[in-house]
PDB file of N, CA and C in Angstrom:
ATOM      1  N   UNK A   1     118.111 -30.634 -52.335  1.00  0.00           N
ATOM      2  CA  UNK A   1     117.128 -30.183 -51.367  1.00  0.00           C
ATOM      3  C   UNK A   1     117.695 -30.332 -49.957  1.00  0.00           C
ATOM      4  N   UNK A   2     117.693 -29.630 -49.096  1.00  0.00           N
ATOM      5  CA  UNK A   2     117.817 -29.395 -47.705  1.00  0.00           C
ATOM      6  C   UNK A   2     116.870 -30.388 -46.596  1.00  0.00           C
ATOM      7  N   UNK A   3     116.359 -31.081 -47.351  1.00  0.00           N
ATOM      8  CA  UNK A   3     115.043 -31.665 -46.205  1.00  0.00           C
ATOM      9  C   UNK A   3     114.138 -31.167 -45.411  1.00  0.00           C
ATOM     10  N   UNK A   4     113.614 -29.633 -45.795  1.00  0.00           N
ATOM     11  CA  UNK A   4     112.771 -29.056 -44.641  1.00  0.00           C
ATOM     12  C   UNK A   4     112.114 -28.745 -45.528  1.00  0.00           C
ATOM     13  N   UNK A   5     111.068 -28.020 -44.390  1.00  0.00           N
ATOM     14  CA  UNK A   5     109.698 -27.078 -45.749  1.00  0.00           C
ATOM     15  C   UNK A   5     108.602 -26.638 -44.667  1.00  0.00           C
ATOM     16  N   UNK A   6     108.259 -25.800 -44.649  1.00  0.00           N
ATOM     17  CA  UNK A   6     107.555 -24.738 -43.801  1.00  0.00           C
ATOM     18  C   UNK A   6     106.204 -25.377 -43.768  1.00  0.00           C
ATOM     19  N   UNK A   7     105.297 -25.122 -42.218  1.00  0.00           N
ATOM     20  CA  UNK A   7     103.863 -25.401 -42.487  1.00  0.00           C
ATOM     21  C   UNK A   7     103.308 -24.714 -43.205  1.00  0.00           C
ATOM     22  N   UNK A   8     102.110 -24.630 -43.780  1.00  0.00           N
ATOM     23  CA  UNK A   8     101.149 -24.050 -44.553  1.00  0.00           C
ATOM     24  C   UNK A   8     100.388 -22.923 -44.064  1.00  0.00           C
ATOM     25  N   UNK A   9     100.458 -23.822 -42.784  1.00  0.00           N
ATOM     26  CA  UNK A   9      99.017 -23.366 -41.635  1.00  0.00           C
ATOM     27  C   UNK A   9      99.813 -22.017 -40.813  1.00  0.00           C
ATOM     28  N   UNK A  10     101.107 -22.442 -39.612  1.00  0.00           N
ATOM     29  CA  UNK A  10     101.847 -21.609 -39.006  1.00  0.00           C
ATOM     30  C   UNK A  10     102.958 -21.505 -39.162  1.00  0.00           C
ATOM     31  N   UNK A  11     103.935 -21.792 -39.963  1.00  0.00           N
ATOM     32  CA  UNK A  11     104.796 -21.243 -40.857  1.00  0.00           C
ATOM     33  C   UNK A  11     106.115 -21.854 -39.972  1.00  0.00           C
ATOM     34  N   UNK A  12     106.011 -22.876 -38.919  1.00  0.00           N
ATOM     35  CA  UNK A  12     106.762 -23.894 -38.476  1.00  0.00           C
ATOM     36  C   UNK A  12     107.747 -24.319 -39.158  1.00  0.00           C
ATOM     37  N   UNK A  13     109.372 -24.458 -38.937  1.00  0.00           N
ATOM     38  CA  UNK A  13     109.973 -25.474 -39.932  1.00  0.00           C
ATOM     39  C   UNK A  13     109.997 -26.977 -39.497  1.00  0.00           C
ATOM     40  N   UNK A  14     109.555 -27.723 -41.096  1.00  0.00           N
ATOM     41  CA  UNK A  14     108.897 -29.192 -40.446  1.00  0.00           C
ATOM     42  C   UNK A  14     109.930 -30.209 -41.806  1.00  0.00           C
ATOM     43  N   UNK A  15     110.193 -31.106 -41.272  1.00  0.00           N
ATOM     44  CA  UNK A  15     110.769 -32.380 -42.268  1.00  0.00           C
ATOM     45  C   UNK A  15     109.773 -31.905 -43.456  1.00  0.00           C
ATOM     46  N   UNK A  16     110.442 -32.262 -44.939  1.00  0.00           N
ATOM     47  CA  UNK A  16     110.377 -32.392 -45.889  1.00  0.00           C
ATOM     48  C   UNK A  16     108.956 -33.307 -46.358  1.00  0.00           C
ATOM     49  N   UNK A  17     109.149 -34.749 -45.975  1.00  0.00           N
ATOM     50  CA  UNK A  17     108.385 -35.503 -46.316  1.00  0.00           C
ATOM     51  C   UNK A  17     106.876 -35.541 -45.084  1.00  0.00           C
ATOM     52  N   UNK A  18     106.990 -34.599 -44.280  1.00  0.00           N
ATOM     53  CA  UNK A  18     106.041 -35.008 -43.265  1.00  0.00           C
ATOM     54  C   UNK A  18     104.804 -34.202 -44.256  1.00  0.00           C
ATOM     55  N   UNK A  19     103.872 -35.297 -43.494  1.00  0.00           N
ATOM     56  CA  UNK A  19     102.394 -34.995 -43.550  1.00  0.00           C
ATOM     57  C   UNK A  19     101.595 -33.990 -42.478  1.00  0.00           C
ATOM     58  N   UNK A  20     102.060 -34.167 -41.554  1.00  0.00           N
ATOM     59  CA  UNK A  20     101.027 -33.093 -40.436  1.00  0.00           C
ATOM     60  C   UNK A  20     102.440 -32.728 -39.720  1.00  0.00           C
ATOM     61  N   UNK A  21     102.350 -31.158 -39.438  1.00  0.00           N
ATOM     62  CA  UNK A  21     103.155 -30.448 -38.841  1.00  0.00           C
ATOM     63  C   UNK A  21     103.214 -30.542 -37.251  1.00  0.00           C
ATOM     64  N   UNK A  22     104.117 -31.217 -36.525  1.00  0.00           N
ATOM     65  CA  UNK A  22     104.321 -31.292 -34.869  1.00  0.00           C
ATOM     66  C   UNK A  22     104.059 -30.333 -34.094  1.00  0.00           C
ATOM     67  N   UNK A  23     103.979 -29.201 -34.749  1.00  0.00           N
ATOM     68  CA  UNK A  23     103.682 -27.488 -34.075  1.00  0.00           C
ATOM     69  C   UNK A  23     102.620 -27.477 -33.770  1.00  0.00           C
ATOM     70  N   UNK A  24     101.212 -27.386 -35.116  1.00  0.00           N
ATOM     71  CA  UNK A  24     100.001 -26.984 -34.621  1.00  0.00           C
ATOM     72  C   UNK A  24      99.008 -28.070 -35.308  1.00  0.00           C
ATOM     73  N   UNK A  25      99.497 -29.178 -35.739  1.00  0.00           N
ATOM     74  CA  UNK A  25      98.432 -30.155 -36.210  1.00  0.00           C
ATOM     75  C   UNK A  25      97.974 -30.224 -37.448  1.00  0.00           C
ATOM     76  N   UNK A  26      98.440 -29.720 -38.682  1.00  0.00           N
ATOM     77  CA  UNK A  26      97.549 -29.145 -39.242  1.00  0.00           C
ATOM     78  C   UNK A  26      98.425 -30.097 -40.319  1.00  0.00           C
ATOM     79  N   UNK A  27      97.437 -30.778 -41.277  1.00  0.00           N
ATOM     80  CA  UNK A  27      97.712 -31.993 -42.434  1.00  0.00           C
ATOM     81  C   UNK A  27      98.360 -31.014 -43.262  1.00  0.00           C
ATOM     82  N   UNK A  28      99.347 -31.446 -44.189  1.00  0.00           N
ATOM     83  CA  UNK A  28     100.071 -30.786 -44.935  1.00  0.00           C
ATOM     84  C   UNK A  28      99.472 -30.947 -46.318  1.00  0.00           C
ATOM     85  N   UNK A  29     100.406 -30.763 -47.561  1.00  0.00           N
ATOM     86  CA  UNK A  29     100.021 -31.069 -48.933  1.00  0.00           C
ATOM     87  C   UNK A  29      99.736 -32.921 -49.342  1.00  0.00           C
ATOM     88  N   UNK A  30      98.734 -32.961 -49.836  1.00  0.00           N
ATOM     89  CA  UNK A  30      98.528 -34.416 -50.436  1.00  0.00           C
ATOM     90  C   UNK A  30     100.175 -34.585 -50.804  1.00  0.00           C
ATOM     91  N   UNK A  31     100.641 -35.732 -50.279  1.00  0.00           N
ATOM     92  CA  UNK A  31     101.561 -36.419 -50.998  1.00  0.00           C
ATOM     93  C   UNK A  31     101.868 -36.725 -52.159  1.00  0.00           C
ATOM     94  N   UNK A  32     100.799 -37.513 -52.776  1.00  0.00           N
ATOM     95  CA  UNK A  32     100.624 -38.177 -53.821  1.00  0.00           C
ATOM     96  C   UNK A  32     100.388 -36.975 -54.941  1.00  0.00           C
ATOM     97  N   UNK A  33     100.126 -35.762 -54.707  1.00  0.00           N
ATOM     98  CA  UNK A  33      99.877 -33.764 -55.518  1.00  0.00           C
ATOM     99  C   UNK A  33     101.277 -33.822 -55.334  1.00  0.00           C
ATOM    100  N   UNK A  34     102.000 -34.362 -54.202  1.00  0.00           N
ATOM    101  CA  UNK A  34     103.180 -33.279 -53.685  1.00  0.00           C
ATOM    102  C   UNK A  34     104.178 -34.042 -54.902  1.00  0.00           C
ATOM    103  N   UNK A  35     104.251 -35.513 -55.139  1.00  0.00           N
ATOM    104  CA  UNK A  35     105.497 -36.312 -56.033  1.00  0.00           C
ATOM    105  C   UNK A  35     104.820 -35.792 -57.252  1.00  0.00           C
ATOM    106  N   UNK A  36     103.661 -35.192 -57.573  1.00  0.00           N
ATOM    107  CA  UNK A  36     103.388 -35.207 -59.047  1.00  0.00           C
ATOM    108  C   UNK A  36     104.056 -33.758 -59.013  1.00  0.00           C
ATOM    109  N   UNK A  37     104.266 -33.103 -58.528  1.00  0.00           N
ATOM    110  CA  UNK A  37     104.869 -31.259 -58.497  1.00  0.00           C
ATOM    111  C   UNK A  37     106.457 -31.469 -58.508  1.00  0.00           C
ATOM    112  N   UNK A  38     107.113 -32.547 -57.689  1.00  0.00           N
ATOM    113  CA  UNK A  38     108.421 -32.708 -57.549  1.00  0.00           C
ATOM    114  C   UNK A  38     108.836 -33.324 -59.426  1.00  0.00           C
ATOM    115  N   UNK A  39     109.746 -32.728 -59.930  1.00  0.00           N
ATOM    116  CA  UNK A  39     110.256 -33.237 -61.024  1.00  0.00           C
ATOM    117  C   UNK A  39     111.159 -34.258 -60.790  1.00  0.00           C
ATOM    118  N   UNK A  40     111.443 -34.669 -59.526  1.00  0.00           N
ATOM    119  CA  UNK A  40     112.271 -35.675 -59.087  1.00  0.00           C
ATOM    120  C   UNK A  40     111.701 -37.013 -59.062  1.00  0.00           C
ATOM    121  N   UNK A  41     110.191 -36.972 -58.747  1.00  0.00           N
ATOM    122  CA  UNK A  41     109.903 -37.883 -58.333  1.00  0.00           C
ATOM    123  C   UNK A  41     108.402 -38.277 -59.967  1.00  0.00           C
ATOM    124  N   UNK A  42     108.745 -37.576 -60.807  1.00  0.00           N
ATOM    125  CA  UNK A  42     107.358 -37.573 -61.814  1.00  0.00           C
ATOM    126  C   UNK A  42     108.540 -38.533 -63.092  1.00  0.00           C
ATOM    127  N   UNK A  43     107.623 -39.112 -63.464  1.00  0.00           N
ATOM    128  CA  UNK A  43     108.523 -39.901 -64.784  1.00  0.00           C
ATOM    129  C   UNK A  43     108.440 -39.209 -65.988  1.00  0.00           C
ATOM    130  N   UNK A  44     109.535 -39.361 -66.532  1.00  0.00           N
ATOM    131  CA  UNK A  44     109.430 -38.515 -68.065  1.00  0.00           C
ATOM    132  C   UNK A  44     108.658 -39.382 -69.373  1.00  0.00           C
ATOM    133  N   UNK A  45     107.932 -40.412 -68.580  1.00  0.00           N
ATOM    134  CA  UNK A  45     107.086 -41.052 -69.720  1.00  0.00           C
ATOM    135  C   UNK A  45     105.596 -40.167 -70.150  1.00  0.00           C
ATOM    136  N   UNK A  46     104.788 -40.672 -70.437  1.00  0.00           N
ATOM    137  CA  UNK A  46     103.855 -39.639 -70.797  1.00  0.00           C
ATOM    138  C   UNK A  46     102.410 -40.681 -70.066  1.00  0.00           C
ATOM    139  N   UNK A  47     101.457 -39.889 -69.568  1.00  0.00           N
ATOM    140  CA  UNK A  47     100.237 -40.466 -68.690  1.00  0.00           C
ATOM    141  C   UNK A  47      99.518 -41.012 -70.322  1.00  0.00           C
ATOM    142  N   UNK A  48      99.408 -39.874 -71.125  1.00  0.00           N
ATOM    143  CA  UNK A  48      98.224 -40.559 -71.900  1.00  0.00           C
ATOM    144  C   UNK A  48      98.455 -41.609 -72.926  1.00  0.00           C
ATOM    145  N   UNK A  49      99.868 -41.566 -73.337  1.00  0.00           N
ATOM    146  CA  UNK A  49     100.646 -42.743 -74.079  1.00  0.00           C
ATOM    147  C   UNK A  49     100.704 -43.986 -73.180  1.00  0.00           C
ATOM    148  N   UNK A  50     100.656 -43.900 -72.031  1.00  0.00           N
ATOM    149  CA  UNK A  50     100.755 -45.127 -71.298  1.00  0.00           C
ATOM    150  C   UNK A  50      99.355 -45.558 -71.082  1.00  0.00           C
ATOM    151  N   UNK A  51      98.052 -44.693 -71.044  1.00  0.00           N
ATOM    152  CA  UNK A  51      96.401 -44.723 -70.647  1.00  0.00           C
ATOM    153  C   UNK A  51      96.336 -45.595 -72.429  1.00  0.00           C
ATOM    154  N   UNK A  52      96.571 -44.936 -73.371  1.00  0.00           N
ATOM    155  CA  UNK A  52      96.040 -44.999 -74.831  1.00  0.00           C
ATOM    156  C   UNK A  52      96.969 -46.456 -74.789  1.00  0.00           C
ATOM    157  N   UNK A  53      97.965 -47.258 -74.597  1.00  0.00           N
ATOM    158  CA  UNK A  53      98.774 -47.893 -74.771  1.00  0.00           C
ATOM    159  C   UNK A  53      98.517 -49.377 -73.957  1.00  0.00           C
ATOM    160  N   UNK A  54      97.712 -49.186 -72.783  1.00  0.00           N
ATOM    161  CA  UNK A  54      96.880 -50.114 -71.863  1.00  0.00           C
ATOM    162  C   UNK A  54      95.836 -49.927 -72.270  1.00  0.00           C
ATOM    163  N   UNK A  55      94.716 -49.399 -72.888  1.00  0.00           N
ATOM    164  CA  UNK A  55      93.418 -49.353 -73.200  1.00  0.00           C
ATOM    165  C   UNK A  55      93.328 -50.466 -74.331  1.00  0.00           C
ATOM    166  N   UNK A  56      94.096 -50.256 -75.960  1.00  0.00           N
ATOM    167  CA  UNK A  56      94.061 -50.830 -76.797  1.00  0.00           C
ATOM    168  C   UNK A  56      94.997 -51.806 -77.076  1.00  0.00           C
ATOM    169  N   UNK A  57      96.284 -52.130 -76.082  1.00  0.00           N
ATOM    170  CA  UNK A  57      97.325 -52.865 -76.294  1.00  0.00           C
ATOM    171  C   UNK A  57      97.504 -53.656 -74.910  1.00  0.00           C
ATOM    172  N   UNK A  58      96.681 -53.182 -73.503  1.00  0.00           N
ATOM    173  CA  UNK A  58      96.988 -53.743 -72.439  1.00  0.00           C
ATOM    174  C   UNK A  58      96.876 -55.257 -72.217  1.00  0.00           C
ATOM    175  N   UNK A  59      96.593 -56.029 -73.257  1.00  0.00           N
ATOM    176  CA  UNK A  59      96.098 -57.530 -72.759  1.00  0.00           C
ATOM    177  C   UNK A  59      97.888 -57.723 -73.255  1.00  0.00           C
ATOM    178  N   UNK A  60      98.393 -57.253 -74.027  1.00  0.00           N
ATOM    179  CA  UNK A  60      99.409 -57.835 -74.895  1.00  0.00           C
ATOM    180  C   UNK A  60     100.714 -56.860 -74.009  1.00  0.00           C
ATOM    181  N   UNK A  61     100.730 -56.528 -72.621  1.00  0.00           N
ATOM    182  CA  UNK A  61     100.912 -55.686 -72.092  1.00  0.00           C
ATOM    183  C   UNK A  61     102.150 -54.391 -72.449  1.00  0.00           C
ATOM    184  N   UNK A  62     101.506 -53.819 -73.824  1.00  0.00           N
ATOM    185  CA  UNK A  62     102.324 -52.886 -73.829  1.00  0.00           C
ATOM    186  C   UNK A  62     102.953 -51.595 -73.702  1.00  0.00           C
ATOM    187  N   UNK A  63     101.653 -51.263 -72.878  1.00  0.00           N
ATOM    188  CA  UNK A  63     102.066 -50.377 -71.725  1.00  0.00           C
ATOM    189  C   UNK A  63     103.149 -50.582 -70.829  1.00  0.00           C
ATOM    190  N   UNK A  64     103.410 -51.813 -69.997  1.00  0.00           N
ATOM    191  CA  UNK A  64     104.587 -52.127 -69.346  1.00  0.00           C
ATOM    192  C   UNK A  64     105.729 -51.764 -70.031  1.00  0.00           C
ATOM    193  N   UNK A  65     106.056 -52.449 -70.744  1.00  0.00           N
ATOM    194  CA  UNK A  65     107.116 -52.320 -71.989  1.00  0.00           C
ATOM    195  C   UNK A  65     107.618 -50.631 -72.233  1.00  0.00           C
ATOM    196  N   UNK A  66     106.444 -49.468 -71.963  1.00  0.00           N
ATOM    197  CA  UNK A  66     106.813 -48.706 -72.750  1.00  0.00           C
ATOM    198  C   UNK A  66     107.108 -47.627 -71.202  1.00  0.00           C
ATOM    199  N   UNK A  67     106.775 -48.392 -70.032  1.00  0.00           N
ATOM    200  CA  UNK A  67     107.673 -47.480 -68.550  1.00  0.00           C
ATOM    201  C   UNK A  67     108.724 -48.384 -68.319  1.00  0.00           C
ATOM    202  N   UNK A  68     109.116 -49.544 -68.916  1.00  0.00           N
ATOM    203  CA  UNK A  68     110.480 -50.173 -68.971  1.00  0.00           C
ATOM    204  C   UNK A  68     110.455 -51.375 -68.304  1.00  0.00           C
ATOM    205  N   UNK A  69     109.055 -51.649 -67.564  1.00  0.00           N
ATOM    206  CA  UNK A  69     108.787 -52.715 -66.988  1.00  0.00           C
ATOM    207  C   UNK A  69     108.564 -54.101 -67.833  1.00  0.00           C
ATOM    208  N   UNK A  70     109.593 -54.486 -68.672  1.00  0.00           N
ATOM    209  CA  UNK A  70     110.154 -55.401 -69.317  1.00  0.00           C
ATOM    210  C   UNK A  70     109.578 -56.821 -68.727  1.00  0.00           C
ATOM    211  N   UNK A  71     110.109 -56.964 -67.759  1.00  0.00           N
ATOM    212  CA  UNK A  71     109.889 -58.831 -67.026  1.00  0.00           C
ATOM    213  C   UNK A  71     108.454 -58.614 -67.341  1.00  0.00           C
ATOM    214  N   UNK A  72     107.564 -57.921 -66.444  1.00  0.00           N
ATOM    215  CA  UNK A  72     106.131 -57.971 -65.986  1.00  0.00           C
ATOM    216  C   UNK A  72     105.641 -57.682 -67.556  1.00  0.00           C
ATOM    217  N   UNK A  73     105.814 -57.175 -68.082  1.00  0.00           N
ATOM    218  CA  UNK A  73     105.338 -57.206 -69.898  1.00  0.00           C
ATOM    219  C   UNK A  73     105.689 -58.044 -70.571  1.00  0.00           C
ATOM    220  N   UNK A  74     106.625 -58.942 -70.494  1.00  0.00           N
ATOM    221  CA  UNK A  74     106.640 -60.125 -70.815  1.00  0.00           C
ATOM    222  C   UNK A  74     105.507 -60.970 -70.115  1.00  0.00           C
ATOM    223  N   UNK A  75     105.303 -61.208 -68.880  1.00  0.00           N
ATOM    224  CA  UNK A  75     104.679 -62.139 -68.112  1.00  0.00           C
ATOM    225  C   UNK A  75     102.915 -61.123 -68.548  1.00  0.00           C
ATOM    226  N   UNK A  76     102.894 -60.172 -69.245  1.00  0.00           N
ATOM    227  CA  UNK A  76     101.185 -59.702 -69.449  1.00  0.00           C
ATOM    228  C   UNK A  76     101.230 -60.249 -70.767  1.00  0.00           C
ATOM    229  N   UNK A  77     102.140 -60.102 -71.398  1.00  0.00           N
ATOM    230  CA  UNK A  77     101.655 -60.828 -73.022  1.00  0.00           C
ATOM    231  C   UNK A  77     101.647 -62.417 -72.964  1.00  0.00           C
ATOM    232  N   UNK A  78     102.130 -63.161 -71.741  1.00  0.00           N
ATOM    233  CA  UNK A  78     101.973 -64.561 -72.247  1.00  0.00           C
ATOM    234  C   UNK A  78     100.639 -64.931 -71.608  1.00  0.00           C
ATOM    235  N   UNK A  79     100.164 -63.551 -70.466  1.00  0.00           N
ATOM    236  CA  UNK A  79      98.884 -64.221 -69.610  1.00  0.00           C
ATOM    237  C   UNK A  79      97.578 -63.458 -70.219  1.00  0.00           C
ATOM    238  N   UNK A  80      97.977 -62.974 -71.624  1.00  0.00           N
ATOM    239  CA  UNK A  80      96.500 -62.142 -71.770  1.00  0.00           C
ATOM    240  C   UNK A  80      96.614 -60.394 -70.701  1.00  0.00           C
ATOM    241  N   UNK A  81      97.201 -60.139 -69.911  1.00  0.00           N
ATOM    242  CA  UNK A  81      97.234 -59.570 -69.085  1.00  0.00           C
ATOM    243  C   UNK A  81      96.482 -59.682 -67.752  1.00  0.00           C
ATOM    244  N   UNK A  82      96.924 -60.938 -67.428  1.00  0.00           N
ATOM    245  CA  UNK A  82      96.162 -62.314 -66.397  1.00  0.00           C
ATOM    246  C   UNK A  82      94.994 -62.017 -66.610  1.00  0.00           C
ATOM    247  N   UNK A  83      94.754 -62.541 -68.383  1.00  0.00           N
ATOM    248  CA  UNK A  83      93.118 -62.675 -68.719  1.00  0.00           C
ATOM    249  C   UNK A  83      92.566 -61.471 -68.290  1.00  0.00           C
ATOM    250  N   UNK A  84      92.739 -59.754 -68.601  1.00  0.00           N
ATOM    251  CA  UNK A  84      92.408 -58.726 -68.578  1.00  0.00           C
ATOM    252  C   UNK A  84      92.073 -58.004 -67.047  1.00  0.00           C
ATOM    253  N   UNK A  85      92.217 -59.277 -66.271  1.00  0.00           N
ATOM    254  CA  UNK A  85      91.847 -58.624 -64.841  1.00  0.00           C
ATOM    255  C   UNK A  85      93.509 -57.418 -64.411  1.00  0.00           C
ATOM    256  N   UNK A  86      94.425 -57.856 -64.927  1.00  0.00           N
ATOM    257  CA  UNK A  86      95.771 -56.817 -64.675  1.00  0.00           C
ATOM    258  C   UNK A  86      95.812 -55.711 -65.708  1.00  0.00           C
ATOM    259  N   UNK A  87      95.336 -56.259 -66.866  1.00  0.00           N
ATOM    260  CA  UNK A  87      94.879 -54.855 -67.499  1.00  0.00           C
ATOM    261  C   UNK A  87      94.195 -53.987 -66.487  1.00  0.00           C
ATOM    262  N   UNK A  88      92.966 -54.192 -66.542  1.00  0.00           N
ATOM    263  CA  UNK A  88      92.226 -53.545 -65.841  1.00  0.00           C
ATOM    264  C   UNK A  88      92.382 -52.605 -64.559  1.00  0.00           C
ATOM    265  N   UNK A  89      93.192 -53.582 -63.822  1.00  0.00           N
ATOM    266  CA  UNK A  89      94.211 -52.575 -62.589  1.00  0.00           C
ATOM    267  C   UNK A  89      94.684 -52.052 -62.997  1.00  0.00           C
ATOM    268  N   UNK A  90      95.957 -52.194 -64.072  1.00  0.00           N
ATOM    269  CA  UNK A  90      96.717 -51.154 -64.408  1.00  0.00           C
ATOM    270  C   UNK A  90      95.721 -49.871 -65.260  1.00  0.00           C
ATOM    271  N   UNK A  91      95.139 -49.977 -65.965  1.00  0.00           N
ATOM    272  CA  UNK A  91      94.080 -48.704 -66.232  1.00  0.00           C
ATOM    273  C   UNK A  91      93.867 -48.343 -65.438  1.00  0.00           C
ATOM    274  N   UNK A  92      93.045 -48.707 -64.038  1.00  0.00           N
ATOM    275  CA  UNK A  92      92.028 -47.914 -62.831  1.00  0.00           C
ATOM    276  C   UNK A  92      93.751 -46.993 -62.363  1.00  0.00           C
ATOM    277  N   UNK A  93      94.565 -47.931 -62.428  1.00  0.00           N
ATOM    278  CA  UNK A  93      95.977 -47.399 -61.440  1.00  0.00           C
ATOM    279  C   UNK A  93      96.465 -45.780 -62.611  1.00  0.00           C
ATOM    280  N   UNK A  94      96.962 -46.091 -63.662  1.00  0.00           N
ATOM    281  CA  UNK A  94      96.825 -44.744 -64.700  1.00  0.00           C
ATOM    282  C   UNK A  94      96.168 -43.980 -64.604  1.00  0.00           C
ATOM    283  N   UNK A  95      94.636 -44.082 -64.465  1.00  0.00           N
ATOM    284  CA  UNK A  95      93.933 -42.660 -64.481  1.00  0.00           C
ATOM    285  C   UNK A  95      93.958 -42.496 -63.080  1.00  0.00           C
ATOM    286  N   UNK A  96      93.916 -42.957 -61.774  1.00  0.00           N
ATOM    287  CA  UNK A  96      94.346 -42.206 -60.891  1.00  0.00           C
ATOM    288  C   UNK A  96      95.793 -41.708 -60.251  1.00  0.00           C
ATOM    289  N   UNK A  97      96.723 -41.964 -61.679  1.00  0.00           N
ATOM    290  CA  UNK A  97      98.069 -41.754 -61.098  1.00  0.00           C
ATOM    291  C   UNK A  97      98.937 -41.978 -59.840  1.00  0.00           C
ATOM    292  N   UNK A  98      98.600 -43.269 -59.963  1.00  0.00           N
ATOM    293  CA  UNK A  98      99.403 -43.786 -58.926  1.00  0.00           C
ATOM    294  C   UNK A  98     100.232 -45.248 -59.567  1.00  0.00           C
ATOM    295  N   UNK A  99     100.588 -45.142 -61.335  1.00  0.00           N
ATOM    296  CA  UNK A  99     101.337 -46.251 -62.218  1.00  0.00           C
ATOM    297  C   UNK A  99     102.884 -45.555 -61.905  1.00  0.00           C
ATOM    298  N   UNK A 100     103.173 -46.712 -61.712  1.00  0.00           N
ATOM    299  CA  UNK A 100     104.913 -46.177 -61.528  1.00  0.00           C
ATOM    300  C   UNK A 100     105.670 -46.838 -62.811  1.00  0.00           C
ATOM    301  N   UNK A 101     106.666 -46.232 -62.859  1.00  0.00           N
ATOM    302  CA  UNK A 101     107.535 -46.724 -63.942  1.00  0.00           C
ATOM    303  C   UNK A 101     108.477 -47.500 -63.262  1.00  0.00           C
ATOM    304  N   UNK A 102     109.701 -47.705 -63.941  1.00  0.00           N
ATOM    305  CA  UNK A 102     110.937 -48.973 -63.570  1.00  0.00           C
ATOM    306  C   UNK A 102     111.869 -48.240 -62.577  1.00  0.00           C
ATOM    307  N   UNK A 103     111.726 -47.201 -62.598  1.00  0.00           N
ATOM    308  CA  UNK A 103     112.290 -46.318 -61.496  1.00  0.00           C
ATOM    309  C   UNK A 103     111.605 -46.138 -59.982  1.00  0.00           C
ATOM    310  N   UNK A 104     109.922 -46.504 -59.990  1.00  0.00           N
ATOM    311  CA  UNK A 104     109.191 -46.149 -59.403  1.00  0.00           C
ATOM    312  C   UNK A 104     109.229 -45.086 -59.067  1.00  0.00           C
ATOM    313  N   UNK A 105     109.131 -44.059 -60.318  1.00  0.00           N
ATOM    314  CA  UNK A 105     108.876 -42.846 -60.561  1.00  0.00           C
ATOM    315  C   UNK A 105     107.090 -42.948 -61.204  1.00  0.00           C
ATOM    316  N   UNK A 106     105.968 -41.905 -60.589  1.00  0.00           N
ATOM    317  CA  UNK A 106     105.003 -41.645 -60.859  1.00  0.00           C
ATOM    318  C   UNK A 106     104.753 -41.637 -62.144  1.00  0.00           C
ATOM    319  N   UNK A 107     104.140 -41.856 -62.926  1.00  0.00           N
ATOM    320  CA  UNK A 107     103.614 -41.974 -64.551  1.00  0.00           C
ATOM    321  C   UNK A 107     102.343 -40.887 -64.120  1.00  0.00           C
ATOM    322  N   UNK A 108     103.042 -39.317 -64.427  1.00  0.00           N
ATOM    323  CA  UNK A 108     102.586 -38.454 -63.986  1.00  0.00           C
ATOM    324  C   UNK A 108     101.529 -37.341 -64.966  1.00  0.00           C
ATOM    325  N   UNK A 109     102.506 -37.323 -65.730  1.00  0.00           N
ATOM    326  CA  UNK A 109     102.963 -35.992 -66.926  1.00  0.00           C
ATOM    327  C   UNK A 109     101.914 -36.597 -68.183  1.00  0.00           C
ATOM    328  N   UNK A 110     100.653 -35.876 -68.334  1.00  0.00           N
ATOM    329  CA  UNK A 110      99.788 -36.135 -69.506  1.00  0.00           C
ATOM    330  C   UNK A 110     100.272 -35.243 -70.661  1.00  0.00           C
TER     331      UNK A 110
END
């Protein structure tokens, strides 16, 4: 990639990663839409294997385990998944796609 990318609004050339265009003001693409569209930045794990995998296995944390996050899945199976309260984040964090994998690549792709 080149690092640029056109406004939306007035067709400005603006940095890559910017949010609002310096030209005419105008907020760009959600970020967080924009890494789930980039194949660079989306993980090749799967959203609902990791949702189905923390729902019924998250105290024993093996969801971690299965985006490669090894240490911290060790440390959810000896704590319960700190007694279900880190389950629980990590679910709310999955369905709004914002779970990263060991890459801190998005756990994107359902």
């Amino acid at each position: 990639m080149d690092g640029k990318k056109f406004c939306k609004d007035c067709g400005a050339e603006i940095a890559e990663k910017a949010e609002i265009c310096p030209k005419c003001g105008v907020r760009q693409v959600n970020t967080l839409k924009a890494a789930f569209d980039s194949k660079e930045d989306a993980s090749g794990k799967s959203r609902t294997a990791t949702l189905l995998l923390c729902l019924f296995l998250g105290v024993l944390g093996v969801h971690r385990f299965y985006v490669g996050k090894v240490g911290t899945g060790i440390l959810w199976l000896l704590t319960l998944g700190f007694l279900g309260i880190g389950e629980l984040i990590d679910f709310i964090m999955i369905i709004v796609g914002k779970f990263k994998d060991k890459q801190g690549k998005y756990v994107a792709n359902w």
